[in-house]
PDB file of N, CA and C in Angstrom:
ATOM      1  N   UNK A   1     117.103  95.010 102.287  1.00  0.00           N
ATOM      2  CA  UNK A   1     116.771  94.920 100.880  1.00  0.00           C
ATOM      3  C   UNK A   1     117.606  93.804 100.257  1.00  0.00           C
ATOM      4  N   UNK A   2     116.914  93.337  98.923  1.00  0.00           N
ATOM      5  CA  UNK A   2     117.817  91.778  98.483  1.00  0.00           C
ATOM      6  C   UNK A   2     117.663  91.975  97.212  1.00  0.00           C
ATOM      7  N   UNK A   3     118.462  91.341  96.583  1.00  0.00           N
ATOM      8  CA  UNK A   3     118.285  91.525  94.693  1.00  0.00           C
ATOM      9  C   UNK A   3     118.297  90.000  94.148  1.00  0.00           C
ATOM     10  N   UNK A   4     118.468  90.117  93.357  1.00  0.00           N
ATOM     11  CA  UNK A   4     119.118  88.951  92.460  1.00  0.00           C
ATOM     12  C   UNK A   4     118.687  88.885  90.886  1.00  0.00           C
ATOM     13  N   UNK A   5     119.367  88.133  89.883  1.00  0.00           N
ATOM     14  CA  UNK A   5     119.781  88.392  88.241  1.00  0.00           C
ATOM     15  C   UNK A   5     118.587  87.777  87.703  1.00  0.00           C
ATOM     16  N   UNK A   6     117.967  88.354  86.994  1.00  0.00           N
ATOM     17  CA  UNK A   6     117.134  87.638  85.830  1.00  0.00           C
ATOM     18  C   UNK A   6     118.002  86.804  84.994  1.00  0.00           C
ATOM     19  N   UNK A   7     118.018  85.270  84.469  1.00  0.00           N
ATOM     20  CA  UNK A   7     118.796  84.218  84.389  1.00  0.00           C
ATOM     21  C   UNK A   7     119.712  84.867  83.003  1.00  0.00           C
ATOM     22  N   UNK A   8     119.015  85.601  82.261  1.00  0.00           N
ATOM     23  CA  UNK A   8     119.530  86.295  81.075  1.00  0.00           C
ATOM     24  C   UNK A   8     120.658  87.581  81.436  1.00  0.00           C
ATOM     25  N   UNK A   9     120.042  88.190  82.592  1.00  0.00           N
ATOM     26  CA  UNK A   9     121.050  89.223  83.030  1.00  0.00           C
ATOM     27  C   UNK A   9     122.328  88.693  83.672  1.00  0.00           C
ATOM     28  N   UNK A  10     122.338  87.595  84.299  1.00  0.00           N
ATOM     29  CA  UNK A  10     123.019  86.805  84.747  1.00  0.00           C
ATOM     30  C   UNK A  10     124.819  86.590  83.471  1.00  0.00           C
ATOM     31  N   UNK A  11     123.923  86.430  83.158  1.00  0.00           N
ATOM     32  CA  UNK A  11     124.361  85.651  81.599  1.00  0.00           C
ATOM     33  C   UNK A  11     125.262  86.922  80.757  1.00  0.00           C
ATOM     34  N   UNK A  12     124.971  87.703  80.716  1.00  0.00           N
ATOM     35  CA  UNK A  12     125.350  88.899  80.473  1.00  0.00           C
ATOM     36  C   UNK A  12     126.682  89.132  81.066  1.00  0.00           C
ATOM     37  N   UNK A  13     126.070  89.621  82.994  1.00  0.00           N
ATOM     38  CA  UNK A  13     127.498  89.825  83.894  1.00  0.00           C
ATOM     39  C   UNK A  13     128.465  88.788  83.587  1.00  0.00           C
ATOM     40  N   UNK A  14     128.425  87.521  83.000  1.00  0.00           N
ATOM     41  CA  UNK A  14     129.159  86.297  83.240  1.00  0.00           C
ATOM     42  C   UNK A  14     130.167  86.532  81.830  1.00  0.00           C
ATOM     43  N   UNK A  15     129.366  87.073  80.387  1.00  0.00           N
ATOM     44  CA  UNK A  15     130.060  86.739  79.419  1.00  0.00           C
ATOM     45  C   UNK A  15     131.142  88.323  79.477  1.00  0.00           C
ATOM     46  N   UNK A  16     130.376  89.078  80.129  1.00  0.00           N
ATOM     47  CA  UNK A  16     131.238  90.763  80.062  1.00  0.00           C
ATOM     48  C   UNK A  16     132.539  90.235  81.566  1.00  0.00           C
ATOM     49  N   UNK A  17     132.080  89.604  82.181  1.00  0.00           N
ATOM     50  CA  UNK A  17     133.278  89.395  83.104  1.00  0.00           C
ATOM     51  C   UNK A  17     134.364  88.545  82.703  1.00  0.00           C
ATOM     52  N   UNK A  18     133.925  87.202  81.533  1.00  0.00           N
ATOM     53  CA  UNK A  18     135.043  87.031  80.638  1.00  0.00           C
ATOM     54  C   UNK A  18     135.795  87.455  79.661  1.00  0.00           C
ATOM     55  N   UNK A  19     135.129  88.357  78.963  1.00  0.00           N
ATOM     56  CA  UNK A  19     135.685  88.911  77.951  1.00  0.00           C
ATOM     57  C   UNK A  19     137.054  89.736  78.398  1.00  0.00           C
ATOM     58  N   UNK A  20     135.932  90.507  79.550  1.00  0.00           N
ATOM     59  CA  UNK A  20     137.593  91.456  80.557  1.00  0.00           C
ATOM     60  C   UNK A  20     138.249  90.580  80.619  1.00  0.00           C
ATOM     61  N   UNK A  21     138.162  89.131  81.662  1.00  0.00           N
ATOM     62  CA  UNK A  21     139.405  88.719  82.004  1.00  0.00           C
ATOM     63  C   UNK A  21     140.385  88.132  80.915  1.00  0.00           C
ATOM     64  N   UNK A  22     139.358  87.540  79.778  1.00  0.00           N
ATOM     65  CA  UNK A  22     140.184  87.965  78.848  1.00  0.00           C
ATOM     66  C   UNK A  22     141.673  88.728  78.358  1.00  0.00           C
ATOM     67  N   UNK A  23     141.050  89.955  78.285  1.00  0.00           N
ATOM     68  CA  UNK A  23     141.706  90.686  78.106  1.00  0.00           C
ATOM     69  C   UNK A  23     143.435  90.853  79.209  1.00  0.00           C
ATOM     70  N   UNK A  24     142.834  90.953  79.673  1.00  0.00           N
ATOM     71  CA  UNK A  24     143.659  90.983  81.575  1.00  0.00           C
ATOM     72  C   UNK A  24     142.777  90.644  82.821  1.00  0.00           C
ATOM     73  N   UNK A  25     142.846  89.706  83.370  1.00  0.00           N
ATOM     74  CA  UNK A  25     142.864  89.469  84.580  1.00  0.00           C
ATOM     75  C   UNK A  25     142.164  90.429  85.421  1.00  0.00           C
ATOM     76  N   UNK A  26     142.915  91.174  85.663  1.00  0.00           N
ATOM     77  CA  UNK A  26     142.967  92.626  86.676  1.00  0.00           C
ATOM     78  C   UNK A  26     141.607  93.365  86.180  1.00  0.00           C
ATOM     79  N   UNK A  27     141.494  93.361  84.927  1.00  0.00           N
ATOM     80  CA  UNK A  27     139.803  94.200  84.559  1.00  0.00           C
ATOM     81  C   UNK A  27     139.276  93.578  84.390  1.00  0.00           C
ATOM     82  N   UNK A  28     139.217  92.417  84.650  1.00  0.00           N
ATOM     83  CA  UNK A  28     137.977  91.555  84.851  1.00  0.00           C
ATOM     84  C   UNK A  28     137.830  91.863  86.439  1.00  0.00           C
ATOM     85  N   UNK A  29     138.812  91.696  87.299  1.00  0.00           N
ATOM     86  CA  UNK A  29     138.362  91.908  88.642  1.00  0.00           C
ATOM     87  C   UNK A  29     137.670  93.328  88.719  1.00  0.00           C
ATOM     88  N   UNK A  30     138.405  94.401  88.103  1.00  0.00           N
ATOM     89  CA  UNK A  30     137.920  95.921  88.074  1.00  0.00           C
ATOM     90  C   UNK A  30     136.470  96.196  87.481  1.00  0.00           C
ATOM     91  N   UNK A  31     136.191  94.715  86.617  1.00  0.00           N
ATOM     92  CA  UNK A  31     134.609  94.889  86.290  1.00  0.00           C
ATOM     93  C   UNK A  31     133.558  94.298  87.401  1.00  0.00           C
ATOM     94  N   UNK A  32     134.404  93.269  87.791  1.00  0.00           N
ATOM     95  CA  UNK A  32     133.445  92.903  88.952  1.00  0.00           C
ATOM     96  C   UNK A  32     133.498  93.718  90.048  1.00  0.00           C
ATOM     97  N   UNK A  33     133.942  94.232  90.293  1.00  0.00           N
ATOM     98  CA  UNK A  33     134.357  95.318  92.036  1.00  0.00           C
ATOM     99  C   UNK A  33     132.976  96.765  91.508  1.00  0.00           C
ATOM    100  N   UNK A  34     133.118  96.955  90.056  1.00  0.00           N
ATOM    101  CA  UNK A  34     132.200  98.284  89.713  1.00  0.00           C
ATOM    102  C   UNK A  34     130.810  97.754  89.609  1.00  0.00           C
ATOM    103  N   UNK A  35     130.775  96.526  89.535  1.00  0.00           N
ATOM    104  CA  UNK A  35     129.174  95.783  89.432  1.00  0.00           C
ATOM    105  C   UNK A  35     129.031  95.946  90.707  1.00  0.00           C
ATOM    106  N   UNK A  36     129.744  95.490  91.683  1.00  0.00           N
ATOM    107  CA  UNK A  36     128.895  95.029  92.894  1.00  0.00           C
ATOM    108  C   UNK A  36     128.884  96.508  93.958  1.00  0.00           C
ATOM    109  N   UNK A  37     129.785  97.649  93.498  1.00  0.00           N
ATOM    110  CA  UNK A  37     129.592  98.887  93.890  1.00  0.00           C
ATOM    111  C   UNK A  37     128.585  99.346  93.565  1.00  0.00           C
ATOM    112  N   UNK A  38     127.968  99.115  92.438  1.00  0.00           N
ATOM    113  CA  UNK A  38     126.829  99.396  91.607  1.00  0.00           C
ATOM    114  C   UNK A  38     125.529  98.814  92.554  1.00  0.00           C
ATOM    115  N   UNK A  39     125.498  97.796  92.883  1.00  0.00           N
ATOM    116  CA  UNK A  39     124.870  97.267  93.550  1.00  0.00           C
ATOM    117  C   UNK A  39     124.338  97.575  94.713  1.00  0.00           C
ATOM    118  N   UNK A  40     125.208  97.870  95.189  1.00  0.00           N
ATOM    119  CA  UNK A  40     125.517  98.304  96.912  1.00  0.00           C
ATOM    120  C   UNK A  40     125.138  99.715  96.598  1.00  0.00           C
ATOM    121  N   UNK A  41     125.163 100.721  95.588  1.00  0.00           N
ATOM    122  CA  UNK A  41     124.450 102.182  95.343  1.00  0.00           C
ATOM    123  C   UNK A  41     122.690 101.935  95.017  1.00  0.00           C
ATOM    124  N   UNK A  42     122.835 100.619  94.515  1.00  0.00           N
ATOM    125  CA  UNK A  42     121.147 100.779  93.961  1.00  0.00           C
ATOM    126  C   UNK A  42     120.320 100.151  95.594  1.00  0.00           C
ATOM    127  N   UNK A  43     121.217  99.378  96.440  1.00  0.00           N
ATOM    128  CA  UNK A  43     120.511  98.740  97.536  1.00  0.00           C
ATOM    129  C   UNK A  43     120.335  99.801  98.182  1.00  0.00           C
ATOM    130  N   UNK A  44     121.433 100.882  98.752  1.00  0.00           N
ATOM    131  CA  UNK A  44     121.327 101.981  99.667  1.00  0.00           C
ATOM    132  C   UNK A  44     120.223 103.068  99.251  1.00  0.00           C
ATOM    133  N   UNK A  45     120.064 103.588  97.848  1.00  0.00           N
ATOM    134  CA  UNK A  45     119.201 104.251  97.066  1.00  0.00           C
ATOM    135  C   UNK A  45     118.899 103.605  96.058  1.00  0.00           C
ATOM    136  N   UNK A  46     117.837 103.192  96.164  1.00  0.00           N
ATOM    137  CA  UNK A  46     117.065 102.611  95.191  1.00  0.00           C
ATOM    138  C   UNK A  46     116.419 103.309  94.128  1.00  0.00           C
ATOM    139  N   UNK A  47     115.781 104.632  94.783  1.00  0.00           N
ATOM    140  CA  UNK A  47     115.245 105.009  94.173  1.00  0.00           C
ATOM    141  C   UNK A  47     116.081 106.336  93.408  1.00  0.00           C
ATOM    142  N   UNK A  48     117.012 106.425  93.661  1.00  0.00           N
ATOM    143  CA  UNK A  48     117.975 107.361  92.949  1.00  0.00           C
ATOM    144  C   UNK A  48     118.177 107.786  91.748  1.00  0.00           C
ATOM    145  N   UNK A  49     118.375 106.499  90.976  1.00  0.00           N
ATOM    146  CA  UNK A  49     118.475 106.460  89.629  1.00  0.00           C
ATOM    147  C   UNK A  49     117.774 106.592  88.415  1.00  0.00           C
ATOM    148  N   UNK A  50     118.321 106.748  87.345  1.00  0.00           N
ATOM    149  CA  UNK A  50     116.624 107.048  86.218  1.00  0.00           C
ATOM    150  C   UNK A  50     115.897 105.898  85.847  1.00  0.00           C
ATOM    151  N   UNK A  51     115.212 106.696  85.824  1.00  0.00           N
ATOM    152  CA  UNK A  51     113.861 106.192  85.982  1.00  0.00           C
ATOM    153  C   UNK A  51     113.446 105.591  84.313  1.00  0.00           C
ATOM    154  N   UNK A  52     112.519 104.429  84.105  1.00  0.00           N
ATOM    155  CA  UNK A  52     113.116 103.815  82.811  1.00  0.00           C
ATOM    156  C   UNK A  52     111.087 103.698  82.361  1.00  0.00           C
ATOM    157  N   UNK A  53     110.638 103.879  83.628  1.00  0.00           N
ATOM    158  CA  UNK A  53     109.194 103.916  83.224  1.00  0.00           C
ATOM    159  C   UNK A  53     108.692 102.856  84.307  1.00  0.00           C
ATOM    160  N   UNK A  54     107.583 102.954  84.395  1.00  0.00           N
ATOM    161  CA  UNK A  54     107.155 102.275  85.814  1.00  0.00           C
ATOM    162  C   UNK A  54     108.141 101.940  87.005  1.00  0.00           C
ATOM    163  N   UNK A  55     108.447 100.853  87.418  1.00  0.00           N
ATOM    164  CA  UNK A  55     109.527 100.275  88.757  1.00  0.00           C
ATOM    165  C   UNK A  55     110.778 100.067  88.377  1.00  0.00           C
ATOM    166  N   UNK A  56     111.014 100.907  86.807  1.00  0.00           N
ATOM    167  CA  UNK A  56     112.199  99.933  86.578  1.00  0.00           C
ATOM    168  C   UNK A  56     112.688 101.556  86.294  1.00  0.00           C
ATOM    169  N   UNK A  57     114.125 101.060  86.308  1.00  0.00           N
ATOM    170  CA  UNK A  57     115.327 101.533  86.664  1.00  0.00           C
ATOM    171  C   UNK A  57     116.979 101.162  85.864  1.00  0.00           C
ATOM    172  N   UNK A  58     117.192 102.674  85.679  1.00  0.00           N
ATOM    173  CA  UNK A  58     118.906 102.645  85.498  1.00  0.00           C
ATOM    174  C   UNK A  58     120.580 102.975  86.108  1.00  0.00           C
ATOM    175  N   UNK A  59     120.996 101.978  86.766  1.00  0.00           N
ATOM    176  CA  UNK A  59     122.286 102.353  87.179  1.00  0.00           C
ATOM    177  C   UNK A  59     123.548 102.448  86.572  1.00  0.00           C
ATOM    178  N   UNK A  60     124.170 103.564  86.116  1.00  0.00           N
ATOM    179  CA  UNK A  60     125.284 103.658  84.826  1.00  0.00           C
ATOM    180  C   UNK A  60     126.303 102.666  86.127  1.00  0.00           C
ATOM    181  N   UNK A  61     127.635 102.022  85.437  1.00  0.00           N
ATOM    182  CA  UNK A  61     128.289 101.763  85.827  1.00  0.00           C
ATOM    183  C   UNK A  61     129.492 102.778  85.297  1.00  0.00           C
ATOM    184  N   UNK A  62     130.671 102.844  86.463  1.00  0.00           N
ATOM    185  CA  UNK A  62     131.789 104.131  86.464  1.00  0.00           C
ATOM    186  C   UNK A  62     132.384 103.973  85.065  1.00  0.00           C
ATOM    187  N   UNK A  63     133.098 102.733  85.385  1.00  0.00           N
ATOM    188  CA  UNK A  63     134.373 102.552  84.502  1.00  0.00           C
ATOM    189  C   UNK A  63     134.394 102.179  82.920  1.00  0.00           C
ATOM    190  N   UNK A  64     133.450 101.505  83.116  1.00  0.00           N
ATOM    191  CA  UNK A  64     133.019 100.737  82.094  1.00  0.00           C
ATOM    192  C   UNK A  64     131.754 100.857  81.190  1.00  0.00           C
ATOM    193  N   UNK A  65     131.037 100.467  79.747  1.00  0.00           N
ATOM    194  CA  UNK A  65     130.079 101.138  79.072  1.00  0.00           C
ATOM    195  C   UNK A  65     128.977 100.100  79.621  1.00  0.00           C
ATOM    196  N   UNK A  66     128.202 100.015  80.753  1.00  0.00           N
ATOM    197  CA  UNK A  66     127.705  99.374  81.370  1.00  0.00           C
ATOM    198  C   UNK A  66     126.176  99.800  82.129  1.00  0.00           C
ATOM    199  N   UNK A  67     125.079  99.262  82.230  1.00  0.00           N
ATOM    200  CA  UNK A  67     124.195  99.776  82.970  1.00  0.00           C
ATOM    201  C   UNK A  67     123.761  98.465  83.992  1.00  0.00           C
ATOM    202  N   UNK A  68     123.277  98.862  85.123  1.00  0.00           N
ATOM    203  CA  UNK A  68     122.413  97.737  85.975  1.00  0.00           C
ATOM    204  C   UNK A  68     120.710  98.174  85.283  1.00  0.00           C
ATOM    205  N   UNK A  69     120.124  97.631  84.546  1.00  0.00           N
ATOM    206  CA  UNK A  69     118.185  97.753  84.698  1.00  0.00           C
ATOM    207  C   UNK A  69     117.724  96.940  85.396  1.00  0.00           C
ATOM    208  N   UNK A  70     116.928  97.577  86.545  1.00  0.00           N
ATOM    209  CA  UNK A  70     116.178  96.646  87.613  1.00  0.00           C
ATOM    210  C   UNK A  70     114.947  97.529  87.557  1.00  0.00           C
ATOM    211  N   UNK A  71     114.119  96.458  88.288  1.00  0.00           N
ATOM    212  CA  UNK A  71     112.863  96.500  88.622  1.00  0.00           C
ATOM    213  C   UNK A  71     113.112  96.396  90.082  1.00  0.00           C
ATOM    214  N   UNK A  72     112.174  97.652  90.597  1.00  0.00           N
ATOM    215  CA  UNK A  72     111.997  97.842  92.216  1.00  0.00           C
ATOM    216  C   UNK A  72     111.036  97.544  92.676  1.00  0.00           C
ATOM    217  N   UNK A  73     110.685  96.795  93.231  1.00  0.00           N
ATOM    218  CA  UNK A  73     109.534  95.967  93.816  1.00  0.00           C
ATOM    219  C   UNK A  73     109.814  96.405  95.840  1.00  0.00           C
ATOM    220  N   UNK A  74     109.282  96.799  96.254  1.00  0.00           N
ATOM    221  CA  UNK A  74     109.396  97.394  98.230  1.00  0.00           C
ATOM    222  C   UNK A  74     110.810  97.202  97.964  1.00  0.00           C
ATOM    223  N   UNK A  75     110.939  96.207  98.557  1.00  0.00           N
ATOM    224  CA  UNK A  75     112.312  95.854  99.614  1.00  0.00           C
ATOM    225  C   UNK A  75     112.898  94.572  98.598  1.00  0.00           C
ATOM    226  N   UNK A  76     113.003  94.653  97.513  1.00  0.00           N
ATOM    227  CA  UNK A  76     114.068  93.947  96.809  1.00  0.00           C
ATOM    228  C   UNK A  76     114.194  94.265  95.077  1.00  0.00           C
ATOM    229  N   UNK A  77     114.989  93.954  94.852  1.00  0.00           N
ATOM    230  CA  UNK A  77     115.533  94.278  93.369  1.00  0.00           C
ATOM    231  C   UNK A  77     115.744  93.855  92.583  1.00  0.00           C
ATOM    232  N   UNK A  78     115.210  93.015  91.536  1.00  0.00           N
ATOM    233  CA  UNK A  78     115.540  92.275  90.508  1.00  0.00           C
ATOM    234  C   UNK A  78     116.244  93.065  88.651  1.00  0.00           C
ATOM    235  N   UNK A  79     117.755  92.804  88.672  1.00  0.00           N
ATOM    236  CA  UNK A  79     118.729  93.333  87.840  1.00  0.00           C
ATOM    237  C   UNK A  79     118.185  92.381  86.385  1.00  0.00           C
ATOM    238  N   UNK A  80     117.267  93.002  85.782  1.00  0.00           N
ATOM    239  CA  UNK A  80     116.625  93.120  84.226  1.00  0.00           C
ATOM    240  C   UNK A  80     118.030  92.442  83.585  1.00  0.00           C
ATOM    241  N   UNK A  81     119.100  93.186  83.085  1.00  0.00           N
ATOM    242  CA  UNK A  81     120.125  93.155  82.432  1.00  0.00           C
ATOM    243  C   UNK A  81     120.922  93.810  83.024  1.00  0.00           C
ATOM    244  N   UNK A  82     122.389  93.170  82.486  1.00  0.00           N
ATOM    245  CA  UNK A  82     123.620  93.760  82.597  1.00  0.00           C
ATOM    246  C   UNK A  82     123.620  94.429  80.716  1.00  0.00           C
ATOM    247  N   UNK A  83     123.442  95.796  80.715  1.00  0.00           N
ATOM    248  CA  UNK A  83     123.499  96.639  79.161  1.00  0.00           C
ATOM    249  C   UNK A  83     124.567  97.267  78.561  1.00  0.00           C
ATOM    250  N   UNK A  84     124.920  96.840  77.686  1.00  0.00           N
ATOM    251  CA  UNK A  84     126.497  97.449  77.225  1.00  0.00           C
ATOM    252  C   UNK A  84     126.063  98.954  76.495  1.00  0.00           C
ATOM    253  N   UNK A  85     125.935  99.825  76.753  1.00  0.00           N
ATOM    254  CA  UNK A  85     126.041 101.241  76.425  1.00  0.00           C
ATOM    255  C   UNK A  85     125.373 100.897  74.760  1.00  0.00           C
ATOM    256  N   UNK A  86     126.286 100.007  73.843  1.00  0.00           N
ATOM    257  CA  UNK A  86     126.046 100.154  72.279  1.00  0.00           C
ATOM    258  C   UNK A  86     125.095  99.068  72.547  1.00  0.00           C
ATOM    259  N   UNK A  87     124.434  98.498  72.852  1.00  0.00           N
ATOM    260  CA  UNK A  87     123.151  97.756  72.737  1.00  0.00           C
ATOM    261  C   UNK A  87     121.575  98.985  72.339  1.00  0.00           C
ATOM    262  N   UNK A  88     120.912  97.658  71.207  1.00  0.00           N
ATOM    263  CA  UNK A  88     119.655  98.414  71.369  1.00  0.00           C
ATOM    264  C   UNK A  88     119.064  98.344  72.665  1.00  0.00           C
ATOM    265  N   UNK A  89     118.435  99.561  72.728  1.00  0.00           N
ATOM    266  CA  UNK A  89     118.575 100.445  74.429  1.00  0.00           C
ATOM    267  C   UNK A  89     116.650  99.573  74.972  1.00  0.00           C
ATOM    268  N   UNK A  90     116.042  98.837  74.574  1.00  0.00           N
ATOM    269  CA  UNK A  90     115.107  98.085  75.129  1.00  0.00           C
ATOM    270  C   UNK A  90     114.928  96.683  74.630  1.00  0.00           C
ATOM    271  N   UNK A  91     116.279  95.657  74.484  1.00  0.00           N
ATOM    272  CA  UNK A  91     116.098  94.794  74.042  1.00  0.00           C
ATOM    273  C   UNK A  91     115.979  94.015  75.616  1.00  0.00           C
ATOM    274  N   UNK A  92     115.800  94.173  76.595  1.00  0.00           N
ATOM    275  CA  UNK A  92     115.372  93.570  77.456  1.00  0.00           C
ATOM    276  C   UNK A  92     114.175  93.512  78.802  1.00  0.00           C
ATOM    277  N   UNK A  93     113.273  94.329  77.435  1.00  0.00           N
ATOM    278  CA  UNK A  93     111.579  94.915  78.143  1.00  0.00           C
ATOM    279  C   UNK A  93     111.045  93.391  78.493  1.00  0.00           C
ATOM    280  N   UNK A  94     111.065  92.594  77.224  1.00  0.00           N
ATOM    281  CA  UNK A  94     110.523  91.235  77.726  1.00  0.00           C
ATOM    282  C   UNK A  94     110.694  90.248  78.807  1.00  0.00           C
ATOM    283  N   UNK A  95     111.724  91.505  79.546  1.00  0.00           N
ATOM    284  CA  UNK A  95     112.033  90.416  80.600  1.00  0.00           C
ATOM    285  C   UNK A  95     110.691  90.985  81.817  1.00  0.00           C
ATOM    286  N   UNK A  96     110.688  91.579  82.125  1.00  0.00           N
ATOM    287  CA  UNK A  96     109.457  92.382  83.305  1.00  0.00           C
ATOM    288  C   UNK A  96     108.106  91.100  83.410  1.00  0.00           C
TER     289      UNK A  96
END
């Protein structure tokens, strides 16, 4: 199975991974280590997670106020957005 970022979701992981490092260093790494755990849960079970309406999909992240939304297509995964918990909760339908 293979994934990869819608250019906007992308964009997302990039500005939430600065802001941490920002902050400290160390949770910026601790945000990236829970993304790509995240990852590695949605590749192994894909279909695990809730369900958002048709192929698409939600993975909470642990630590942080964070979701993976992907679209499951067979054997690969395309990550909709990186969603900060306080976001309006479908501002990234237009991506599908």
């Amino acid at each position: 199975m293979t994934y990869s970022y819608h250019p906007h979701a992308r964009k997302e992981f990039d500005d939430a991974t600065d802001y941490y490092d920002a902050i400290d260093p160390e949770l910026g790494d601790d945000f990236l280590e829970e993304i790509e755990e995240c990852i590695t849960r949605i590749l192994k079970f894909p279909r695990a997670w809730t369900r958002l309406g048709g192929s698409v999909r939600r993975c909470r992240i642990h630590r942080f106020p964070y979701s993976l939304i992907y679209d499951l297509e067979d054997e690969y995964v395309f990550i909709l957005a990186v969603m900060h918990s306080s976001r309006k909760p479908n501002y990234w339908v237009d991506r599908l």
